[in-house]
Protein backbone atom coordinates (compact mmCIF):
# COMPACT_ATOMS: atom_id res chain seq x y z
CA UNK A 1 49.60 120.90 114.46
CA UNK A 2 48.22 121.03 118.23
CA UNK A 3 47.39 118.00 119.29
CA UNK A 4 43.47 118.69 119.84
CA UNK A 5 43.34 119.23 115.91
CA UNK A 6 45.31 115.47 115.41
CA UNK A 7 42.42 114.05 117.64
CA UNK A 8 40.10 115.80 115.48
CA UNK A 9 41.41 114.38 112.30
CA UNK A 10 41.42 111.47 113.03
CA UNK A 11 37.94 110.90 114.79
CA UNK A 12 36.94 112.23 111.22
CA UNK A 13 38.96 109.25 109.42
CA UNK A 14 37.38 106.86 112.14
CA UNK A 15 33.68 108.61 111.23
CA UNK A 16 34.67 107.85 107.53
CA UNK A 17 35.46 104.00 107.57
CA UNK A 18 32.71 103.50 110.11
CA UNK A 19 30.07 104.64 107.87
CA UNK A 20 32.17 102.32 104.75
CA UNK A 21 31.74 99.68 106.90
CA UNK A 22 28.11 100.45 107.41
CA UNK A 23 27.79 100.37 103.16
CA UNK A 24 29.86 98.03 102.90
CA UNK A 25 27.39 95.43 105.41
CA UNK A 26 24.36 96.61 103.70
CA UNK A 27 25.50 95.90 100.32
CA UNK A 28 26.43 92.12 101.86
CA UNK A 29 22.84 91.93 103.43
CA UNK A 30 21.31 93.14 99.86
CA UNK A 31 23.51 90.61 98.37
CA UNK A 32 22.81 87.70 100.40
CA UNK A 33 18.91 87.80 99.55
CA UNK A 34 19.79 86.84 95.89
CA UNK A 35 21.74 83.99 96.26
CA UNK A 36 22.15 80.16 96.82
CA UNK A 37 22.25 78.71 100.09
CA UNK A 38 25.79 77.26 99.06
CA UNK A 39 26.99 80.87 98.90
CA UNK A 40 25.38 82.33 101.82
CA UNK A 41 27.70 80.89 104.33
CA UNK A 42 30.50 82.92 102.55
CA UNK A 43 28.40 86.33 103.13
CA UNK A 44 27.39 85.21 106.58
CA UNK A 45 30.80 85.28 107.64
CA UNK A 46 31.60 88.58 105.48
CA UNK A 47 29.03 90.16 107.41
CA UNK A 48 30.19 88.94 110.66
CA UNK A 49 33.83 90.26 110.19
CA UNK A 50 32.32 93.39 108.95
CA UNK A 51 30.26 93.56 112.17
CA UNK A 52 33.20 93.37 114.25
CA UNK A 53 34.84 95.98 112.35
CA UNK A 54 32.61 98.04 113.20
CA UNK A 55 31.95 97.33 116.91
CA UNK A 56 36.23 97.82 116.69
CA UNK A 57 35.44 101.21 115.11
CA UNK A 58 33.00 102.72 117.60
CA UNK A 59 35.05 101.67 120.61
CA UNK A 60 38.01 103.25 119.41
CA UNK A 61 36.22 106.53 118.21
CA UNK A 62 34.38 106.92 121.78
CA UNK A 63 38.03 106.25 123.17
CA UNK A 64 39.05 108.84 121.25
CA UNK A 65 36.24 111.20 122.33
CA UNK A 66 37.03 110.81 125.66
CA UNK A 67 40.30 111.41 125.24
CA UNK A 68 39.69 114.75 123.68
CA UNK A 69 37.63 115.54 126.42
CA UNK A 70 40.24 115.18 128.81
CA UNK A 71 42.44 117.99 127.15
């Protein structure tokens, strides 16, 4: 396998768990409408690792971009 087509293959693995990530936060934002304030702090932070995840995500996949631009 060239290595254009690895590049490809994974950008589309990166494009998959970026948009889980995206479900994943909504579902915790949905979630954390219908509970307690005692359990909010829990889905506060859920969200906020998710965020970062995803910030993580779309650095690597524009890195990854570039980098197929390059060859």
């Amino acid at each position: 396998m060239a290595k254009i087509d690895k590049i490809k293959e994974f950008i589309g693995f990166l494009k998959a768990v970026f948009i889980t990530s995206i479900i994943i936060m909504s579902s915790l934002i949905a979630y954390l409408y219908n509970k307690t304030i005692e359990d909010n702090y829990l889905v506060l932070f859920a969200i906020v690792i998710d965020l970062i995840i995803i910030v993580l995500l779309f650095k690597k996949t524009i890195k990854e971009i570039n980098l197929l631009e390059e060859l």
